[in-house]
PDB file of N, CA and C in Angstrom:
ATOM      1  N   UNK A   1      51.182  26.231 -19.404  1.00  0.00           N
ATOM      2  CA  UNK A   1      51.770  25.396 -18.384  1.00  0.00           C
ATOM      3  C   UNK A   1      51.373  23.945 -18.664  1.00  0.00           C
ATOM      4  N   UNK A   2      52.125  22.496 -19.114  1.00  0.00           N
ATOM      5  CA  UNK A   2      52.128  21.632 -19.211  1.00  0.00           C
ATOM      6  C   UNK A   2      52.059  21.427 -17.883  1.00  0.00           C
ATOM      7  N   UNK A   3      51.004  19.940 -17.935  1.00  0.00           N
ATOM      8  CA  UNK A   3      51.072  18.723 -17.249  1.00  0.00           C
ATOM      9  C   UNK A   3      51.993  17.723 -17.124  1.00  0.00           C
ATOM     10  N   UNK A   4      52.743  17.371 -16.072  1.00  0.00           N
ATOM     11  CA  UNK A   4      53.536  16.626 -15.894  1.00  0.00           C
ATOM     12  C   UNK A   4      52.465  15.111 -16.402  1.00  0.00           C
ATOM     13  N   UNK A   5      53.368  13.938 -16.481  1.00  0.00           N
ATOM     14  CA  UNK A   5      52.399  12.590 -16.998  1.00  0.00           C
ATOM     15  C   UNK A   5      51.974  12.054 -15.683  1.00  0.00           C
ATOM     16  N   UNK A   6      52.809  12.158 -14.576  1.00  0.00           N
ATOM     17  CA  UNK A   6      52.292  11.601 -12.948  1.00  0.00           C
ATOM     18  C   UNK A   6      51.044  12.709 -12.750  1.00  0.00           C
ATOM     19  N   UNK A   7      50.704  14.234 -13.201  1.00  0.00           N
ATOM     20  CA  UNK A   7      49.557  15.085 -12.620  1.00  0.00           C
ATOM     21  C   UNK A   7      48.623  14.264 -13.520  1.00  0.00           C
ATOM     22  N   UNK A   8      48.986  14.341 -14.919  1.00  0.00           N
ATOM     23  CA  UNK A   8      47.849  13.517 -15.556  1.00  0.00           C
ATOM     24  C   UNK A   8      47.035  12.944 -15.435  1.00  0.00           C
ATOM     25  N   UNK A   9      48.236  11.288 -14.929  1.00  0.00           N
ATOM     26  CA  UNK A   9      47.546  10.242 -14.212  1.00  0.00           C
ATOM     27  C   UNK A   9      46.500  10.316 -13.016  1.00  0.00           C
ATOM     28  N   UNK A  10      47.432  11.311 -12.660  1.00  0.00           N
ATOM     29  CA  UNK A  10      46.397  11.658 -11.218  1.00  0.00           C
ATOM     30  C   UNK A  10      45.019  12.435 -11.203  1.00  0.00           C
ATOM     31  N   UNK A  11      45.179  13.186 -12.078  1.00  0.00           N
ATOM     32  CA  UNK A  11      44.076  13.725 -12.396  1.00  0.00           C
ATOM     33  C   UNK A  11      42.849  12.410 -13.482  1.00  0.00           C
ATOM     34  N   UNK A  12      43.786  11.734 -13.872  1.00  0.00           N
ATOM     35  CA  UNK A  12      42.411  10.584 -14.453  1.00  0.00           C
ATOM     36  C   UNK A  12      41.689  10.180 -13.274  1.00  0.00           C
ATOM     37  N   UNK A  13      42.876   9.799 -12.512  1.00  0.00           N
ATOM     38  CA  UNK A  13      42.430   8.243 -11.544  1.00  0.00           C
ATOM     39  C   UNK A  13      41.422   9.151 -10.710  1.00  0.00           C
ATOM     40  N   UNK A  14      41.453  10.801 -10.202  1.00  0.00           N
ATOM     41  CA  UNK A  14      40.498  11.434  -9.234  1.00  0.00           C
ATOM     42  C   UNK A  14      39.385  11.377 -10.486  1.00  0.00           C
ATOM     43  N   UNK A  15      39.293  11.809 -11.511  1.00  0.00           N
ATOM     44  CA  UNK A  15      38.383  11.442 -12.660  1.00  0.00           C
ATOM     45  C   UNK A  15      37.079  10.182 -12.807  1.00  0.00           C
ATOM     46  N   UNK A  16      38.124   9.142 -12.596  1.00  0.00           N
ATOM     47  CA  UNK A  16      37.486   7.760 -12.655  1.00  0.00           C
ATOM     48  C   UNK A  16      36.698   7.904 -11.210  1.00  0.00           C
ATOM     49  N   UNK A  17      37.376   8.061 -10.123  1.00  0.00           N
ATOM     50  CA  UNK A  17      36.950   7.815  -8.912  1.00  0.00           C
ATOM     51  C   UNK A  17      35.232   8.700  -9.049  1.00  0.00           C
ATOM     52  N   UNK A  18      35.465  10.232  -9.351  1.00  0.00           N
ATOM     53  CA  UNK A  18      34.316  10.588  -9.147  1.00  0.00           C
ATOM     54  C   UNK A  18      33.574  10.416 -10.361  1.00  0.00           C
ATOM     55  N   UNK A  19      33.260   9.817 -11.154  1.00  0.00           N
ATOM     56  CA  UNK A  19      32.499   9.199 -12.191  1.00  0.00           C
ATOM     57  C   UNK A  19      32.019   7.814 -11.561  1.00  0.00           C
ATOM     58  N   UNK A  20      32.667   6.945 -11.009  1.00  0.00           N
ATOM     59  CA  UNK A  20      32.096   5.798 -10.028  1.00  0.00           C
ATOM     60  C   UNK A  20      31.444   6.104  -9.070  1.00  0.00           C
ATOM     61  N   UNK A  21      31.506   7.431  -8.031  1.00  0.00           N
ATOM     62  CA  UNK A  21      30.764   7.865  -7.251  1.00  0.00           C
ATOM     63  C   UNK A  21      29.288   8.510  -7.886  1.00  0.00           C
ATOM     64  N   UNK A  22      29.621   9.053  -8.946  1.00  0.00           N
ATOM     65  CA  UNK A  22      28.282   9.932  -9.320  1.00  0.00           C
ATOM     66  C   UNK A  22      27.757   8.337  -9.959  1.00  0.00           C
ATOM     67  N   UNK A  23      28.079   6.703 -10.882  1.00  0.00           N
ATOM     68  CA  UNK A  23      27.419   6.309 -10.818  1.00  0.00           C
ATOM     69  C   UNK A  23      26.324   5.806 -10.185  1.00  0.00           C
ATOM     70  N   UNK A  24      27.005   5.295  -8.926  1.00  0.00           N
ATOM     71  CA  UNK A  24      26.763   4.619  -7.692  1.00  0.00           C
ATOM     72  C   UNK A  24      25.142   5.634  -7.063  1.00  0.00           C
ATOM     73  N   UNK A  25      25.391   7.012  -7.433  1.00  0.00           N
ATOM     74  CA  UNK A  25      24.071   7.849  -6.662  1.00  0.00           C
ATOM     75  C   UNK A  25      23.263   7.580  -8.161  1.00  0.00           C
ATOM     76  N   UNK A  26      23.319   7.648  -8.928  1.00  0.00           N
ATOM     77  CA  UNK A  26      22.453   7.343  -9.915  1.00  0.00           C
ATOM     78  C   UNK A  26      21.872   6.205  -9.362  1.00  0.00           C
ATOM     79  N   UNK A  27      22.062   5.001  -9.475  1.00  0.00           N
ATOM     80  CA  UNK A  27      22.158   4.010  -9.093  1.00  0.00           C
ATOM     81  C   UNK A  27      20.679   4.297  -8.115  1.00  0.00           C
ATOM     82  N   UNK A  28      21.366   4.530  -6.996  1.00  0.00           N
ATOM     83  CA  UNK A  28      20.732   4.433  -5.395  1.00  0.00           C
ATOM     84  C   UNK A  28      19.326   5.443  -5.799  1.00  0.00           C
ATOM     85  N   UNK A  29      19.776   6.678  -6.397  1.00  0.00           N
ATOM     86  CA  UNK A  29      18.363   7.616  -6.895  1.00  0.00           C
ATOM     87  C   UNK A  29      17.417   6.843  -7.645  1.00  0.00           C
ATOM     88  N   UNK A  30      17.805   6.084  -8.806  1.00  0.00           N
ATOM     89  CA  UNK A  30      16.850   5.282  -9.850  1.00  0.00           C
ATOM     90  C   UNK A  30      16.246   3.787  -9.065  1.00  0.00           C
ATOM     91  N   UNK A  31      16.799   3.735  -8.027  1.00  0.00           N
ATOM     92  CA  UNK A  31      16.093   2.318  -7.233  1.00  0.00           C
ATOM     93  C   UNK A  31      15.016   2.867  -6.252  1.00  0.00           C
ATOM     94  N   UNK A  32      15.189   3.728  -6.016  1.00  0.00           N
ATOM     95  CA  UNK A  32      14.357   4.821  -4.943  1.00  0.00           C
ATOM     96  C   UNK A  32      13.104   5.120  -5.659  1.00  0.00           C
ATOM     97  N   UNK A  33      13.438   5.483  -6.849  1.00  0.00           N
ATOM     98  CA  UNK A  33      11.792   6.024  -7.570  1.00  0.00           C
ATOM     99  C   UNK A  33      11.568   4.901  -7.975  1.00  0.00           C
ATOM    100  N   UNK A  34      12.295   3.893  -9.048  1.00  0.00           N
ATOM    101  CA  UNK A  34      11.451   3.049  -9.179  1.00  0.00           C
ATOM    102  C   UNK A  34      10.530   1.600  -8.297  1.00  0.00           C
ATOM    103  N   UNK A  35      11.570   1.434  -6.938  1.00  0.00           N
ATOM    104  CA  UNK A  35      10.936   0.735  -6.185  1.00  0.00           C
ATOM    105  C   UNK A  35       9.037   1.167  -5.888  1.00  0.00           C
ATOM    106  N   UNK A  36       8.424   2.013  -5.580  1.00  0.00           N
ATOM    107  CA  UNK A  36       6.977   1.802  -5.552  1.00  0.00           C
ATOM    108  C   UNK A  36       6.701   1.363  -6.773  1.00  0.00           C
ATOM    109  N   UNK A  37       6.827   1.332  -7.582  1.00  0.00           N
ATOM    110  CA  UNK A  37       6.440   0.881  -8.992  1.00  0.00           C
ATOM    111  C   UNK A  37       6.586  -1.016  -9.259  1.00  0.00           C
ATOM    112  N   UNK A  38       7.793  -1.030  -8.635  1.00  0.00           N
ATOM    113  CA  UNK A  38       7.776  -2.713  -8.307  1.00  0.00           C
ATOM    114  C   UNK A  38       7.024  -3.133  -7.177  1.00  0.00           C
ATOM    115  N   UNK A  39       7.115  -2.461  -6.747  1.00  0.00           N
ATOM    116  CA  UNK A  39       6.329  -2.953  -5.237  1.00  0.00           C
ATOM    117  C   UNK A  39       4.688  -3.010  -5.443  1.00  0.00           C
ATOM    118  N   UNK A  40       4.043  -1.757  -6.343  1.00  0.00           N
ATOM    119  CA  UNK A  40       2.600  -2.221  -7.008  1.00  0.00           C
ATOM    120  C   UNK A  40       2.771  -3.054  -7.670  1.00  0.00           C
ATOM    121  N   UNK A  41       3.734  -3.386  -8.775  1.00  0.00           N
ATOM    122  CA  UNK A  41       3.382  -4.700  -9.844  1.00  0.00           C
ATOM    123  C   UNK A  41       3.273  -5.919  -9.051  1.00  0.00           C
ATOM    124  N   UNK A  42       4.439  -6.106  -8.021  1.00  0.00           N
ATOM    125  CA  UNK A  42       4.559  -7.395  -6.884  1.00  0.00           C
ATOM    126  C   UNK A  42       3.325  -7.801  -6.527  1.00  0.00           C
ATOM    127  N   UNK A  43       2.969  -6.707  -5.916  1.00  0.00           N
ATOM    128  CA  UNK A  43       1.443  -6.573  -5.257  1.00  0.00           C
ATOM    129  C   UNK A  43       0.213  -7.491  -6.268  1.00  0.00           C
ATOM    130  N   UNK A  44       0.119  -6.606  -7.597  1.00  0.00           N
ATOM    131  CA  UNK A  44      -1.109  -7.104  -8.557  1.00  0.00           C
ATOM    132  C   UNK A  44      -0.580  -8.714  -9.205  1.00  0.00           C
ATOM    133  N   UNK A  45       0.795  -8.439  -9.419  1.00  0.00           N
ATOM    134  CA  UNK A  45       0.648  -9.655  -9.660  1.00  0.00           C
ATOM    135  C   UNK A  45       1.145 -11.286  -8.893  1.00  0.00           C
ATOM    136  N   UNK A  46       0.842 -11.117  -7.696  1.00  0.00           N
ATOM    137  CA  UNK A  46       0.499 -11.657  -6.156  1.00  0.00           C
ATOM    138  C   UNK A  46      -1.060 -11.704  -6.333  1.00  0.00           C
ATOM    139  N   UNK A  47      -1.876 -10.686  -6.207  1.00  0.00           N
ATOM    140  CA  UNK A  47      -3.066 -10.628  -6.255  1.00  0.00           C
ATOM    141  C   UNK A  47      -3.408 -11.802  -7.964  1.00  0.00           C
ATOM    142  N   UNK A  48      -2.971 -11.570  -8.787  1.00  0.00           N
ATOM    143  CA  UNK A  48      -3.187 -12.574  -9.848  1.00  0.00           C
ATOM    144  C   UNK A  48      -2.739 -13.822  -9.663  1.00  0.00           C
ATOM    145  N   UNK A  49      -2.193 -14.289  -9.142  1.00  0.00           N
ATOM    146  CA  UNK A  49      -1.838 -15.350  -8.419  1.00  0.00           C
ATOM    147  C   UNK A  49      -2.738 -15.947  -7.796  1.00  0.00           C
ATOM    148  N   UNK A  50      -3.176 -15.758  -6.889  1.00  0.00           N
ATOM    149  CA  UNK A  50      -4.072 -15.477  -5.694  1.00  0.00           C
ATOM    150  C   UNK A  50      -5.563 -15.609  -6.508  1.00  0.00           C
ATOM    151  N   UNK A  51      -5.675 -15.061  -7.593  1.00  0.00           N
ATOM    152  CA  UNK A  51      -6.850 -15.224  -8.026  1.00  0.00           C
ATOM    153  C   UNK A  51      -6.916 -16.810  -8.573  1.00  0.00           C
ATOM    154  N   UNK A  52      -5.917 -17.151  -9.553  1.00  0.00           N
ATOM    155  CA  UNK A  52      -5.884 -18.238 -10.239  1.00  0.00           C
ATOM    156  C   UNK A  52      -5.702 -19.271  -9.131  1.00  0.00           C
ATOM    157  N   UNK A  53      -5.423 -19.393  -8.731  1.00  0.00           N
ATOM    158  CA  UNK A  53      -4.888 -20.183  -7.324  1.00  0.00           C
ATOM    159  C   UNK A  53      -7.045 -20.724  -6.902  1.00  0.00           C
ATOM    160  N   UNK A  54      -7.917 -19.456  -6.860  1.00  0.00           N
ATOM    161  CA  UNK A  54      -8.915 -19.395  -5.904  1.00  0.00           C
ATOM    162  C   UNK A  54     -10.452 -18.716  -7.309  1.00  0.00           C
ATOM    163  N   UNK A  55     -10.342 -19.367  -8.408  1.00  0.00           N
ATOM    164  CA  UNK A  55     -10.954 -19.043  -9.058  1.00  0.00           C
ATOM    165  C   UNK A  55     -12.851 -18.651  -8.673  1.00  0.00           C
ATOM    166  N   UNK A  56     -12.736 -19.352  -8.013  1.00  0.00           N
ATOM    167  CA  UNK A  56     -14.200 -19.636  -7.804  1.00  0.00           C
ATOM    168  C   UNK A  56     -14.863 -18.014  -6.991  1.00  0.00           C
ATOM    169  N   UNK A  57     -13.827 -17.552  -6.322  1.00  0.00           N
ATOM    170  CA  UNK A  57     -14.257 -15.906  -6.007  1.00  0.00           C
ATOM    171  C   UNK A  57     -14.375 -14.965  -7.357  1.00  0.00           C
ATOM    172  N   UNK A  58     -13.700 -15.601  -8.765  1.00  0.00           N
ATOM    173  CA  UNK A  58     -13.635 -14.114  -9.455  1.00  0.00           C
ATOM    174  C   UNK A  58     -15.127 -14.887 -10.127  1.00  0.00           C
ATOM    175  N   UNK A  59     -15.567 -16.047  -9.985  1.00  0.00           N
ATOM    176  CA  UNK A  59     -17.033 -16.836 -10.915  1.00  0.00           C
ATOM    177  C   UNK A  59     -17.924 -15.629  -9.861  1.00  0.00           C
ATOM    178  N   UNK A  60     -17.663 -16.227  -8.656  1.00  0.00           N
ATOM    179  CA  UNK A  60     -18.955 -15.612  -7.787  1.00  0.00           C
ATOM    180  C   UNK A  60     -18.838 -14.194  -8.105  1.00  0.00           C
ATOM    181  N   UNK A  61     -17.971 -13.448  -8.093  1.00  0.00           N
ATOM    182  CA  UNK A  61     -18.190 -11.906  -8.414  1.00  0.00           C
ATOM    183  C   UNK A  61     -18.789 -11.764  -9.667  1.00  0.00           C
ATOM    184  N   UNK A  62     -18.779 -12.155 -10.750  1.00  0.00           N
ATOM    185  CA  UNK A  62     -19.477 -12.311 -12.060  1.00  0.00           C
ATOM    186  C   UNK A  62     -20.709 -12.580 -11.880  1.00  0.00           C
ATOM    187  N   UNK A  63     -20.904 -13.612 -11.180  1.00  0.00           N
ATOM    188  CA  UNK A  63     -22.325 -13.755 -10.668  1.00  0.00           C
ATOM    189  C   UNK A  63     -23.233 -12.775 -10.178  1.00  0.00           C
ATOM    190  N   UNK A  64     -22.426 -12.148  -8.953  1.00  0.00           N
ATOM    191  CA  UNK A  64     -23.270 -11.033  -7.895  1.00  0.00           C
ATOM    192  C   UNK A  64     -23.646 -10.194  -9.282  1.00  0.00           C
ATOM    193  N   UNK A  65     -22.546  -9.524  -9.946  1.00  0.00           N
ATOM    194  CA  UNK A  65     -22.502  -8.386 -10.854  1.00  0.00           C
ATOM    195  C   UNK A  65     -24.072  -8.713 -11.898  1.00  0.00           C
ATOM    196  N   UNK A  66     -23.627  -9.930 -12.548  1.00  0.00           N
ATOM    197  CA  UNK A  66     -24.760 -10.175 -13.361  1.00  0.00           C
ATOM    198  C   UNK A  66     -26.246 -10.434 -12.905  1.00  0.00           C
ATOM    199  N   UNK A  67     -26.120 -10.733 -11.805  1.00  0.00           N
ATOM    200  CA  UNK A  67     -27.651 -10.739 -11.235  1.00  0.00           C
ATOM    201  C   UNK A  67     -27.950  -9.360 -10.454  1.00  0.00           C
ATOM    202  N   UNK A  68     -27.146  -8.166 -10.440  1.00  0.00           N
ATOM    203  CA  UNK A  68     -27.027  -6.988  -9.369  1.00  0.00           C
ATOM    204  C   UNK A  68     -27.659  -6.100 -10.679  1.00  0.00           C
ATOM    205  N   UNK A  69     -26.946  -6.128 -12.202  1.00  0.00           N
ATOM    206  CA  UNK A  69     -26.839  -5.503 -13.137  1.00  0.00           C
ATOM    207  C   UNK A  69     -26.293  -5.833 -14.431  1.00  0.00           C
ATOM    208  N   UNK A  70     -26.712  -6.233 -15.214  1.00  0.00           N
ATOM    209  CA  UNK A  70     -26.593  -6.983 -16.932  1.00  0.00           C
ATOM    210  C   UNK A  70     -25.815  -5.779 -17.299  1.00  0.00           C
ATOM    211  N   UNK A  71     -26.708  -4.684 -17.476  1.00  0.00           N
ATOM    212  CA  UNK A  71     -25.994  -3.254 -17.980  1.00  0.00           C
ATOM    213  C   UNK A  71     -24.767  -3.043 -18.119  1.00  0.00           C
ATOM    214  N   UNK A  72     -24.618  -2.972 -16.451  1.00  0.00           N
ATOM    215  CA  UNK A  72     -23.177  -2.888 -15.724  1.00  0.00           C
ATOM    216  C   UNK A  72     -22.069  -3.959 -16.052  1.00  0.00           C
ATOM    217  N   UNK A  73     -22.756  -4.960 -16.477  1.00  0.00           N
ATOM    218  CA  UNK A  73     -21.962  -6.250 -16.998  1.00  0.00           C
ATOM    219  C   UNK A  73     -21.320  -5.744 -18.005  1.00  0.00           C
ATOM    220  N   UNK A  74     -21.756  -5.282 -19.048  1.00  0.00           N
ATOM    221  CA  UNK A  74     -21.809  -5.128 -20.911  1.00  0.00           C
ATOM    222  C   UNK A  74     -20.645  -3.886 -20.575  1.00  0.00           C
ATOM    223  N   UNK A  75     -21.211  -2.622 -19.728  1.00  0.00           N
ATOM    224  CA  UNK A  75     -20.198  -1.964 -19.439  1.00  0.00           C
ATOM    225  C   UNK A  75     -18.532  -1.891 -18.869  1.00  0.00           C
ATOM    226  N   UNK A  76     -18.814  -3.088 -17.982  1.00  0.00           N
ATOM    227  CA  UNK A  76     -17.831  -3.697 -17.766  1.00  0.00           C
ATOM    228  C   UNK A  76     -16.502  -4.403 -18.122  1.00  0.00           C
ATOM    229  N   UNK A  77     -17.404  -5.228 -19.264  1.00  0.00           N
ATOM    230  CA  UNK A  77     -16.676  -5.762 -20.221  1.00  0.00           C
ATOM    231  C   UNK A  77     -16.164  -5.256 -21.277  1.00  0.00           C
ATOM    232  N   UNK A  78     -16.848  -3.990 -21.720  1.00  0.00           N
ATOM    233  CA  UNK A  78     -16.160  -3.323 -22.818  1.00  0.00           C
ATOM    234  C   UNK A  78     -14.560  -2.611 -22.231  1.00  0.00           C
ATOM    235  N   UNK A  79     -15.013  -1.960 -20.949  1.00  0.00           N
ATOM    236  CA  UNK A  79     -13.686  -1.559 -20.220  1.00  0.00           C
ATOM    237  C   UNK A  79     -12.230  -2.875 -20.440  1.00  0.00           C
ATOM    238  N   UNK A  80     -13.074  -4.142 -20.075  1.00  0.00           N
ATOM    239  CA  UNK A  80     -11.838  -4.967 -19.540  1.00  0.00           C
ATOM    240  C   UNK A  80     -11.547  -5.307 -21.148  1.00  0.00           C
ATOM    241  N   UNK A  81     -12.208  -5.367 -22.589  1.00  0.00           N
ATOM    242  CA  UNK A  81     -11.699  -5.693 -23.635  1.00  0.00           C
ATOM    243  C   UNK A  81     -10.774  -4.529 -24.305  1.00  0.00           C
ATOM    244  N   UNK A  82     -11.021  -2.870 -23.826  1.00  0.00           N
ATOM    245  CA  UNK A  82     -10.247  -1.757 -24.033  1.00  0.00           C
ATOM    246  C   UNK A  82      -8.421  -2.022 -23.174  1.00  0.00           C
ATOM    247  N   UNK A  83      -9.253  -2.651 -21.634  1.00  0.00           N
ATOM    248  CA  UNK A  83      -7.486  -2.510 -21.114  1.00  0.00           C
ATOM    249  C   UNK A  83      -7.065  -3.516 -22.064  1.00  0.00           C
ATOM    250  N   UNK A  84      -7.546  -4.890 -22.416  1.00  0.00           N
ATOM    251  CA  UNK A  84      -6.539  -6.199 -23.051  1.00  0.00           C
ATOM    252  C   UNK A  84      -6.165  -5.342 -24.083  1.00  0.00           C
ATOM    253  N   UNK A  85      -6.668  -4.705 -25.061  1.00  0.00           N
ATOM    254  CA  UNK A  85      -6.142  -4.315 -26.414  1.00  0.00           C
ATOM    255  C   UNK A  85      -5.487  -3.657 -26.221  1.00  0.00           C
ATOM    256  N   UNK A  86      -5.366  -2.502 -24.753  1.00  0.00           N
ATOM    257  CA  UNK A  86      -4.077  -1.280 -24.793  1.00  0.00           C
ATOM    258  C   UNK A  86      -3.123  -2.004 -24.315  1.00  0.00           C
ATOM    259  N   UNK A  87      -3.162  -3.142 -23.421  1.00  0.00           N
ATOM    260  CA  UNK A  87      -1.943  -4.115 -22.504  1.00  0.00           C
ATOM    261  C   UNK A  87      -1.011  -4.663 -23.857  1.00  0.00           C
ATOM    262  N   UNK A  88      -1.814  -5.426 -24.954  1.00  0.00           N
ATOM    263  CA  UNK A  88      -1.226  -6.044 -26.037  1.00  0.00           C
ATOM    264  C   UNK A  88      -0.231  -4.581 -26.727  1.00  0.00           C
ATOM    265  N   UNK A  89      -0.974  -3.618 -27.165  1.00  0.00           N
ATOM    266  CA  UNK A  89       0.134  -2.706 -28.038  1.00  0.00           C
ATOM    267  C   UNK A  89       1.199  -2.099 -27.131  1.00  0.00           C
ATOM    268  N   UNK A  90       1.020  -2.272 -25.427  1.00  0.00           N
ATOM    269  CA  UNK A  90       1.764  -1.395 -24.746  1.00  0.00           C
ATOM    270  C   UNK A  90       3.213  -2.326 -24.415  1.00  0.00           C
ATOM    271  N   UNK A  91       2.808  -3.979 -24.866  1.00  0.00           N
ATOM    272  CA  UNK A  91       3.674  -4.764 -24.342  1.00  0.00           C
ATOM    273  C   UNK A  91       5.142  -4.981 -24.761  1.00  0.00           C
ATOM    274  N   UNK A  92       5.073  -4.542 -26.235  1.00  0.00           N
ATOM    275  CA  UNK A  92       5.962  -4.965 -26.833  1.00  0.00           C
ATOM    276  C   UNK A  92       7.142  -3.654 -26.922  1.00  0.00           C
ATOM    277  N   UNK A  93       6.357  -2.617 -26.429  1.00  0.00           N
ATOM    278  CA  UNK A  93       7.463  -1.264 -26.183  1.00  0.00           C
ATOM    279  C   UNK A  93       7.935  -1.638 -25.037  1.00  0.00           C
ATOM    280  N   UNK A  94       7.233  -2.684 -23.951  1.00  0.00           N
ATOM    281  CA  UNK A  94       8.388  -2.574 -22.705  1.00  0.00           C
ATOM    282  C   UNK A  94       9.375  -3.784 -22.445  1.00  0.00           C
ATOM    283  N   UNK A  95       9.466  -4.145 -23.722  1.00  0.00           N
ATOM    284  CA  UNK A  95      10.568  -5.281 -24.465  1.00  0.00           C
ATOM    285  C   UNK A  95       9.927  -6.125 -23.974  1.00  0.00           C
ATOM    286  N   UNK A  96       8.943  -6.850 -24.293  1.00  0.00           N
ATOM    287  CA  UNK A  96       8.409  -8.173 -24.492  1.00  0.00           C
ATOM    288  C   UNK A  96       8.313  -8.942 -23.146  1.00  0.00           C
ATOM    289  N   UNK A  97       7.950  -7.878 -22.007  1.00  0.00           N
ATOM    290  CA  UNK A  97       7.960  -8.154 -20.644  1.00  0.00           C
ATOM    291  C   UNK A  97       6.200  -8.990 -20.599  1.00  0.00           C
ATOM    292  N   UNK A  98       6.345  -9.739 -19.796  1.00  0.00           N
ATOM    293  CA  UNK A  98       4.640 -10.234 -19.571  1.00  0.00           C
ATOM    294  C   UNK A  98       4.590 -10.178 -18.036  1.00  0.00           C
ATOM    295  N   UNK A  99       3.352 -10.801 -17.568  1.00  0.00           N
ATOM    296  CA  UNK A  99       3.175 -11.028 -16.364  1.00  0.00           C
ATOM    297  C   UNK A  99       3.833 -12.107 -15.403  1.00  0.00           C
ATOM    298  N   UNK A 100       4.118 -13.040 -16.333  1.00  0.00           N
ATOM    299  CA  UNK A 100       5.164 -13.982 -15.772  1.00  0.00           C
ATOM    300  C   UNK A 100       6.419 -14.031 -16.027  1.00  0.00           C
ATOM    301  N   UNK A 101       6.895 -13.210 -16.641  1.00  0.00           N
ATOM    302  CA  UNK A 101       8.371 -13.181 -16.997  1.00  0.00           C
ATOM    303  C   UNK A 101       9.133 -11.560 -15.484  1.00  0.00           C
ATOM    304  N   UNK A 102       9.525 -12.665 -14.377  1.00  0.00           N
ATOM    305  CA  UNK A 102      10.219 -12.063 -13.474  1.00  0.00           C
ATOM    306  C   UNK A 102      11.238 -10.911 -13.778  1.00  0.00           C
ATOM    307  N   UNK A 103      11.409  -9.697 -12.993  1.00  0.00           N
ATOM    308  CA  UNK A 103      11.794  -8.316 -13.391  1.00  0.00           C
ATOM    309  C   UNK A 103      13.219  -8.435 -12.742  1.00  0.00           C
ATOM    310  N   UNK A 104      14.259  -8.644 -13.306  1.00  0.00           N
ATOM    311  CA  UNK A 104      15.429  -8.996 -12.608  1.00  0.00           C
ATOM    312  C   UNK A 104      16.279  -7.400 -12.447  1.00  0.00           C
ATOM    313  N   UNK A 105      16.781  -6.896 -11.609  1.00  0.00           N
ATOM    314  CA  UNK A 105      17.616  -5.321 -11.384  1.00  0.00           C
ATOM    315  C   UNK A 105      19.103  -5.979 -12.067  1.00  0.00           C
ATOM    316  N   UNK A 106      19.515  -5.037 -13.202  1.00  0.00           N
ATOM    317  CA  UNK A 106      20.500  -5.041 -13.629  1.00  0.00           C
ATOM    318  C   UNK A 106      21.463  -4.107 -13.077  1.00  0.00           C
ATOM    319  N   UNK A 107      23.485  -4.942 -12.637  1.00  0.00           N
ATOM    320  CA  UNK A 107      23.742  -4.181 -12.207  1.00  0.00           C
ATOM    321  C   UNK A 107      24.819  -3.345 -12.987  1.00  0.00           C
TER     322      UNK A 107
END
């Protein structure tokens, strides 16, 4: 049984329609999970802001630490030189995104 060319058509255009609908929930699903994920980065890097802005709290915490515990210092620092070196190799897989380069939603 052939298709007439008007069922055809018609059958594209219901085609197209529900392919724009199933984009559209993609869409709305992938903004849903990834929003907490923007909403922590917003957050930390607000909080980094906030630091540079007010330096003199992250001196005094260095301070407390180093007069609380040297140890804890050395330990410390090896942690924060492990995250810089994993931040550097992790950066360039998430296309050359940094901390100041704003996360724009593509539509």
């Amino acid at each position: 049984m052939a298709l007439t060319d008007q069922q055809l058509a018609l059958k594209k255009r219901l085609l197209q329609h529900r392919s724009a609908l199933l984009r559209t929930q993609l869409g709305h699903e992938a903004a849903r999970t990834v929003a907490p994920v923007l909403g922590l980065s917003a957050r930390v890097r607000s909080g980094g802001q906030w630091l540079g802005a007010h330096p003199w709290w992250l001196v005094g915490a260095a301070a407390a630490l180093l007069v609380a515990s040297p140890r804890s210092i050395m330990s410390l620092a090896g942690r924060a030189l492990w995250l810089w070196q994993t931040w550097q190799k992790v950066q360039p897989l998430l296309g050359g995104q940094t901390a100041n380069t704003p996360v724009t939603p593509k539509d």
